[in-house]
Protein backbone atom coordinates (compact mmCIF):
# COMPACT_ATOMS: atom_id res chain seq x y z
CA UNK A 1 0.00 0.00 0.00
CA UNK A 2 1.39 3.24 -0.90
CA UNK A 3 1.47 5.89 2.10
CA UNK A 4 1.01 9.57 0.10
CA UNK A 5 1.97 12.62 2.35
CA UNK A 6 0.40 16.08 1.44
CA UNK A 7 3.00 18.52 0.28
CA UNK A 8 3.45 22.29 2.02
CA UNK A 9 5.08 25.29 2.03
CA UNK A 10 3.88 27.52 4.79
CA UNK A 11 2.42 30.64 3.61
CA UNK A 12 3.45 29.71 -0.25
CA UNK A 13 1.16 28.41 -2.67
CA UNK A 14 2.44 25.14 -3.71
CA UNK A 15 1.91 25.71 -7.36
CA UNK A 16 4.27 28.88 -7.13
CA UNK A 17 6.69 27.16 -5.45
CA UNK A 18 7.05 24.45 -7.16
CA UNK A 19 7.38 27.00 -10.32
CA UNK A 20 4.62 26.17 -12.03
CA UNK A 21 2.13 28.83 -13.66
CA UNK A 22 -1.62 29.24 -15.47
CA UNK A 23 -1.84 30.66 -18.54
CA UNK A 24 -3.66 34.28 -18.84
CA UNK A 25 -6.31 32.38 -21.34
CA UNK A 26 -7.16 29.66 -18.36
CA UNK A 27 -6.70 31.49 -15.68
CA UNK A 28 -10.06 32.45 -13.55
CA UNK A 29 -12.34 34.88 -14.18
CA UNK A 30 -12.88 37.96 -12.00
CA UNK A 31 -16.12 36.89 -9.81
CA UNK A 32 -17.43 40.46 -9.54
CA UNK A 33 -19.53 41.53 -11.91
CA UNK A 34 -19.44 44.90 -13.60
CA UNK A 35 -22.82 47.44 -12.60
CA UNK A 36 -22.74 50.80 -14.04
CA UNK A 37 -25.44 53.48 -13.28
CA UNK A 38 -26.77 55.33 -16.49
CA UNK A 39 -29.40 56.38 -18.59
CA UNK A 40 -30.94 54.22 -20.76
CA UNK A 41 -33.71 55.65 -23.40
CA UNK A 42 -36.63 53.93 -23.95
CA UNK A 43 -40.15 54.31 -25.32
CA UNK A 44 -42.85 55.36 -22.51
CA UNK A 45 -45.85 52.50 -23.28
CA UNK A 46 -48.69 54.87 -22.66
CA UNK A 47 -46.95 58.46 -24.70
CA UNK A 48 -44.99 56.09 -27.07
CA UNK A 49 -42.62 58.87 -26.74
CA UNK A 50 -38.62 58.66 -26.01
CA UNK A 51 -37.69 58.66 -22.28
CA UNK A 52 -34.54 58.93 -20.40
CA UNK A 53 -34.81 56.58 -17.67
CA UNK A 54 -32.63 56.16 -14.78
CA UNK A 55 -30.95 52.36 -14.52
CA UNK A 56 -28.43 50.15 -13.35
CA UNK A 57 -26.98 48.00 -15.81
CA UNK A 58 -25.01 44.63 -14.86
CA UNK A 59 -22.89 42.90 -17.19
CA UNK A 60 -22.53 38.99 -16.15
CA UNK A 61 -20.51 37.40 -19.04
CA UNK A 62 -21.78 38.15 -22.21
CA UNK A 63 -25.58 38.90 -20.80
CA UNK A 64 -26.20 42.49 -19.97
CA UNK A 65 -29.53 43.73 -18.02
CA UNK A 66 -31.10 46.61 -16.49
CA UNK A 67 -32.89 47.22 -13.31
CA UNK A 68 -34.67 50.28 -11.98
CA UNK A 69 -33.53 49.31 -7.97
CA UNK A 70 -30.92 46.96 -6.52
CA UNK A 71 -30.46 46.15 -2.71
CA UNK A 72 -26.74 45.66 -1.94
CA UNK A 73 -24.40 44.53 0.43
CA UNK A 74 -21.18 46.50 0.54
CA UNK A 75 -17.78 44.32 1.46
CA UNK A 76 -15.22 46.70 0.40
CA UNK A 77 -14.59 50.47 -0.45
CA UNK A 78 -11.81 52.38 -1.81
CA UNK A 79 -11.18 55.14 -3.39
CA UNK A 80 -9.20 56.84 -6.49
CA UNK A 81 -8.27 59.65 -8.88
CA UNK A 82 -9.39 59.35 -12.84
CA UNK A 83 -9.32 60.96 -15.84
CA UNK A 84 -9.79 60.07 -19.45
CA UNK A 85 -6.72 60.60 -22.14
CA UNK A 86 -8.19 61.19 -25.40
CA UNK A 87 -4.29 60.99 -26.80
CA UNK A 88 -3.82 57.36 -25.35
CA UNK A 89 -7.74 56.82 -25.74
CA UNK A 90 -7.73 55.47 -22.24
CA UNK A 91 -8.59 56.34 -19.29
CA UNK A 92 -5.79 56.96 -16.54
CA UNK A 93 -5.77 55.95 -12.87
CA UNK A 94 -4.16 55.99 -9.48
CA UNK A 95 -3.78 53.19 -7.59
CA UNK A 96 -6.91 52.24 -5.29
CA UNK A 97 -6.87 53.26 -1.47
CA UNK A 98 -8.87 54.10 1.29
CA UNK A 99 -8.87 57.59 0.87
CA UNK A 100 -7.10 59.99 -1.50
CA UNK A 101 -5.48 61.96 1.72
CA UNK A 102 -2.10 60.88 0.00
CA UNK A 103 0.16 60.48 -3.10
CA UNK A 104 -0.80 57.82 -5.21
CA UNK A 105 1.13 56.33 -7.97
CA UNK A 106 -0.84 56.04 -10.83
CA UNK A 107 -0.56 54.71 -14.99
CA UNK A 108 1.37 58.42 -16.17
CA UNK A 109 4.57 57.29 -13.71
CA UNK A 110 2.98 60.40 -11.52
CA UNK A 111 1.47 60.80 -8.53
CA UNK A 112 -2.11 61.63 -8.13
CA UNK A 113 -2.52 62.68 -12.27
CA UNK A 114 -0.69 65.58 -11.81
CA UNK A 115 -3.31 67.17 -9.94
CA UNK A 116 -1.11 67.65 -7.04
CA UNK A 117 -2.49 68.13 -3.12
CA UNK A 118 -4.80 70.37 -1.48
CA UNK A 119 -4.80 74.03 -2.97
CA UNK A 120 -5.55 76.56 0.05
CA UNK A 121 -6.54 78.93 -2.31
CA UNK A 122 -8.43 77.57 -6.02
CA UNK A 123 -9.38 80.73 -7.07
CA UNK A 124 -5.42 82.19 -7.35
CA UNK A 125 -4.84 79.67 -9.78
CA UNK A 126 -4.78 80.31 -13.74
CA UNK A 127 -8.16 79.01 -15.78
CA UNK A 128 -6.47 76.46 -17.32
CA UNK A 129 -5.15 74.98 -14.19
CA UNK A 130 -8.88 74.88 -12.68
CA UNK A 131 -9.70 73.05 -15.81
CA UNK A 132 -6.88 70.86 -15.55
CA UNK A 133 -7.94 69.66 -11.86
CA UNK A 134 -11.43 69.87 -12.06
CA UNK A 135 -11.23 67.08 -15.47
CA UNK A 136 -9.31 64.48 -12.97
CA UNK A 137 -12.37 63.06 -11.38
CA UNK A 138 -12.45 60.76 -7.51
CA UNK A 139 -14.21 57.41 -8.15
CA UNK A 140 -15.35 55.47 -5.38
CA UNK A 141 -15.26 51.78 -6.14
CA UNK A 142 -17.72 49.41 -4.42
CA UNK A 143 -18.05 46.02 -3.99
CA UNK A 144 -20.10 43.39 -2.59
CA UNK A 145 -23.41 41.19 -3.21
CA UNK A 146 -26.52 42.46 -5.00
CA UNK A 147 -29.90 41.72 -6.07
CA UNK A 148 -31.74 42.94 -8.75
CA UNK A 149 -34.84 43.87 -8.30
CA UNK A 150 -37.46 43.04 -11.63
CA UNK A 151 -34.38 42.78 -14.20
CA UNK A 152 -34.77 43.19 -17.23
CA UNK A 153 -33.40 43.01 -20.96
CA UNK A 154 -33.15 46.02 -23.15
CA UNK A 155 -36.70 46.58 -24.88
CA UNK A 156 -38.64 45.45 -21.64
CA UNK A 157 -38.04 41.40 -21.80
CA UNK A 158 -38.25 40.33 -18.12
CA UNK A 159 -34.66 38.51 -16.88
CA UNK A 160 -33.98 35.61 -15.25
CA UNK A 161 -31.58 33.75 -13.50
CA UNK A 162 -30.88 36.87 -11.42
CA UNK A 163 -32.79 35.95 -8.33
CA UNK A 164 -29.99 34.82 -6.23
CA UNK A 165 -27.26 37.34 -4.52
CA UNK A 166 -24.34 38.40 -7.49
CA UNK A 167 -20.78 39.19 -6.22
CA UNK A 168 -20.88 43.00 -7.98
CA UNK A 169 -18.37 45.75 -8.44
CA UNK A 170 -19.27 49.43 -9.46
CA UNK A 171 -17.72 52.77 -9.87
CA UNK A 172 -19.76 55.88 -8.05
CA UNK A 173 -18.35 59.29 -9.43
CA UNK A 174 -20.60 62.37 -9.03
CA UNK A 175 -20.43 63.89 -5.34
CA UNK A 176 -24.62 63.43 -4.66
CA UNK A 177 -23.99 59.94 -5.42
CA UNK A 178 -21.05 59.19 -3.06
CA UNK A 179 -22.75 61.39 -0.24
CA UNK A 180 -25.91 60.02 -0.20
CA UNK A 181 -24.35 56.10 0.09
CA UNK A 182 -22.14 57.69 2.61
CA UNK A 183 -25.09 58.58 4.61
CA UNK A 184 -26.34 54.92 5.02
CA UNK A 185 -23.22 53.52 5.18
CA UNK A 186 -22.63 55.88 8.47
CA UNK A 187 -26.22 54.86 9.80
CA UNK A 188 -25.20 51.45 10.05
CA UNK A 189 -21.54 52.39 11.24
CA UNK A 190 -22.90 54.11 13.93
CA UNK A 191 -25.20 51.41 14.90
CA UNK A 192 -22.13 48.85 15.07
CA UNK A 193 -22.98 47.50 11.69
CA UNK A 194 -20.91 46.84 8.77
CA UNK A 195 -22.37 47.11 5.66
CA UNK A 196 -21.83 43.80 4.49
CA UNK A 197 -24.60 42.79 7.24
CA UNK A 198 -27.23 44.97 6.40
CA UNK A 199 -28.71 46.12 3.02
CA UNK A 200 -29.42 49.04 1.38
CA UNK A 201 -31.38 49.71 -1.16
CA UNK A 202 -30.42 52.03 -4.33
CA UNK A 203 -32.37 54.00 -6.94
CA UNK A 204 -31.83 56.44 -9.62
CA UNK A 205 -32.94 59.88 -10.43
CA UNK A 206 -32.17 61.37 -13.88
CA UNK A 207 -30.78 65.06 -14.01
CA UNK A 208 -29.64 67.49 -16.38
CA UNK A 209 -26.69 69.01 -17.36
CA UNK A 210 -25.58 71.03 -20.51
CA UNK A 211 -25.02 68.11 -23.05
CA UNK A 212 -27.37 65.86 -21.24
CA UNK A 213 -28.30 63.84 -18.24
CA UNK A 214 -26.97 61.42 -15.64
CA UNK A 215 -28.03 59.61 -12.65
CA UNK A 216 -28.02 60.46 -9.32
CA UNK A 217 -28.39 57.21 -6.69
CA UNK A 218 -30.34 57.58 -3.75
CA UNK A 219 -29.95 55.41 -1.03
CA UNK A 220 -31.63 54.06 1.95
CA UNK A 221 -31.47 51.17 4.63
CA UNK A 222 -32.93 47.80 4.01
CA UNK A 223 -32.66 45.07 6.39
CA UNK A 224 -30.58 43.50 8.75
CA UNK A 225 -29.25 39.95 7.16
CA UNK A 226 -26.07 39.07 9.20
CA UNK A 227 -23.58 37.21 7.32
CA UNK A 228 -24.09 34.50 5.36
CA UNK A 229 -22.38 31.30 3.74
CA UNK A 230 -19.99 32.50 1.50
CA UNK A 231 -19.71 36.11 2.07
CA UNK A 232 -15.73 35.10 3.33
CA UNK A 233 -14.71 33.66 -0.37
CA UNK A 234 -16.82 36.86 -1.74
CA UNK A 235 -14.48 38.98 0.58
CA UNK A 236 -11.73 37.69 -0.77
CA UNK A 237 -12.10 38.28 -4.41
CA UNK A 238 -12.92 41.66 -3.56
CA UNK A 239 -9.75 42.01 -1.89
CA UNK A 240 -8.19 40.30 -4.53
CA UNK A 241 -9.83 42.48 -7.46
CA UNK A 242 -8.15 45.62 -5.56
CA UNK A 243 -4.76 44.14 -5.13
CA UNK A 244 -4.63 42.73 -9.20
CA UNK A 245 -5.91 46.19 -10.50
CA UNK A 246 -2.97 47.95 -8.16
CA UNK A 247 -0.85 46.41 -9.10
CA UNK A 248 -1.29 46.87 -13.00
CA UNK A 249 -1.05 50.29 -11.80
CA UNK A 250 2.20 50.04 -10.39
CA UNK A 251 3.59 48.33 -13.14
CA UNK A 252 2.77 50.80 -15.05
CA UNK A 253 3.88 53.69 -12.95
CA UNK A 254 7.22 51.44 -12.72
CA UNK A 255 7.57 51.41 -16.50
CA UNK A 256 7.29 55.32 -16.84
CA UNK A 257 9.91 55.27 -14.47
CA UNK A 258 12.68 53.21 -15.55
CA UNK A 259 14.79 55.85 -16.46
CA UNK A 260 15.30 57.24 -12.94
CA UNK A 261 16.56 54.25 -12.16
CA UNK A 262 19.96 53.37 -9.87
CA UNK A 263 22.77 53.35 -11.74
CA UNK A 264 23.08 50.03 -9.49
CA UNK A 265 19.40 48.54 -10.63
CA UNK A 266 19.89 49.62 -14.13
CA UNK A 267 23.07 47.02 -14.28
CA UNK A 268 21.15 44.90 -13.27
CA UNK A 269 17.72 45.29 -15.41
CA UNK A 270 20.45 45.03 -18.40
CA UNK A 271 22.39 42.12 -17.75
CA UNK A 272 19.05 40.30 -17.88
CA UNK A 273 19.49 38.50 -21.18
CA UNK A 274 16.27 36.78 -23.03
CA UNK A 275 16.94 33.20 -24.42
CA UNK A 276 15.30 32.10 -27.17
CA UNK A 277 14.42 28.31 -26.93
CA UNK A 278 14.83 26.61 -30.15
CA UNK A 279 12.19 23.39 -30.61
């Protein structure tokens, strides 16, 4: 009889120390799927007129729906600087933290976009400089469990398969927004709650602005669930999602900055010499 003993490492994944890797085209998919609030137009059934409706739209694979409300449970929370590069045709970010009190390295090989710390005094500084800070935009990234509440497909089609709890991430960027889920987020804080054991329940509100609308969420407090099966390996992708998208970040920050280099790491990047394998 053969007598098999279980390999370890302490805090080492065996795989990685043993040497071996996945592939990016096998490796597993982010969990956490992608809900953006927006405005979706659609015909009003009794004016068969045009309407801009308020929505949230989740993306789960290739199948995208829309709901009108959504009751969430918030895990994790953090916090960065954007802005969109119409040169690159990307859009540039820091690296994701709790607050954005400090310098963060971000995708230019700067710190906080160029949009430097806090200015005592905005209204010294030259127009274009105002312009230059106020397109750099905070996001506030939040993730957790959601349910949809009457999904549906674009056109009206009811959903389904979306009446369980989905692991969700989304991006909240306009200051209403982020205040008003502060506020419940605070209620429950207050009450020796986190988040992830109560819900709250967001809507949208349409609102103008001078080449169109967006969405406002309003927010309010659901019920008390406690935690339930699960919620630790949900927890953990989230954590995960933050550390893999930092990262990137950093790697790119790192690239932007190879130049300042040591003259003592630069020997080193350069005696690195690719070998070509020949079958």
């Amino acid at each position: 009889m053969n007598n098999t003993t279980a390999l370890s490492v302490d805090n080492m994944n065996l795989a990685d120390a043993m040497g071996f890797q996945i592939s990016a085209s096998s490796a597993q998919k982010n969990s956490l799927c992608r809900v953006k609030p927006m405005i979706l137009q659609e015909i009003n059934q009794e004016t068969k007129k045009i309407v801009s409706s308020p929505v949230f739209q989740m993306k789960r694979d290739e199948e995208e729906v829309y709901c009108r409300k959504m009751v969430v449970r918030l895990f994790v929370e953090r916090q960065r600087w954007e802005k969109w590069d119409s040169a690159a045709n990307t859009t540039q970010r820091t690296v994701m933290a709790a607050n954005l009190k400090s310098d963060l390295k971000d995708s230019l090989g700067t710190f906080n976009l160029n949009r430097g710390g806090f200015v005592e005094d905005f209204n010294a500084l030259s127009e274009d400089r105002k312009q230059f800070i106020r397109s750099i935009k905070s996001c506030k990234v939040m993730m957790g469990m959601t349910t949809l509440i009457e999904p549906f497909y674009e056109g009206g089609e009811p959903a389904t398969g979306f009446n369980e709890e989905t692991p969700f991430i989304m991006d909240v960027k306009n200051r209403d927004s982020k205040k008003n889920i502060q506020h419940s987020v605070e209620k429950l804080m207050r009450k020796g709650l986190t988040p992830a054991e109560h819900t709250i329940t967001l809507t949208g509100e349409a609102k103008d602005m001078p080449n169109g609308k967006y969405i406002v969420i309003h927010s309010s407090l659901g019920d008390l669930i406690g935690f339930a099966d699960g919620d630790n390996d949900i927890l953990k992708d989230c954590v995960e999602y933050v550390q893999r998208s930092n990262e990137y970040i950093l790697n790119k920050w790192d690239e932007a900055n190879v130049e300042n280099l040591s003259s003592e790491d630069a020997k080193i990047i350069n005696s690195i010499v690719d070998v070509q394998e020949v079958d």
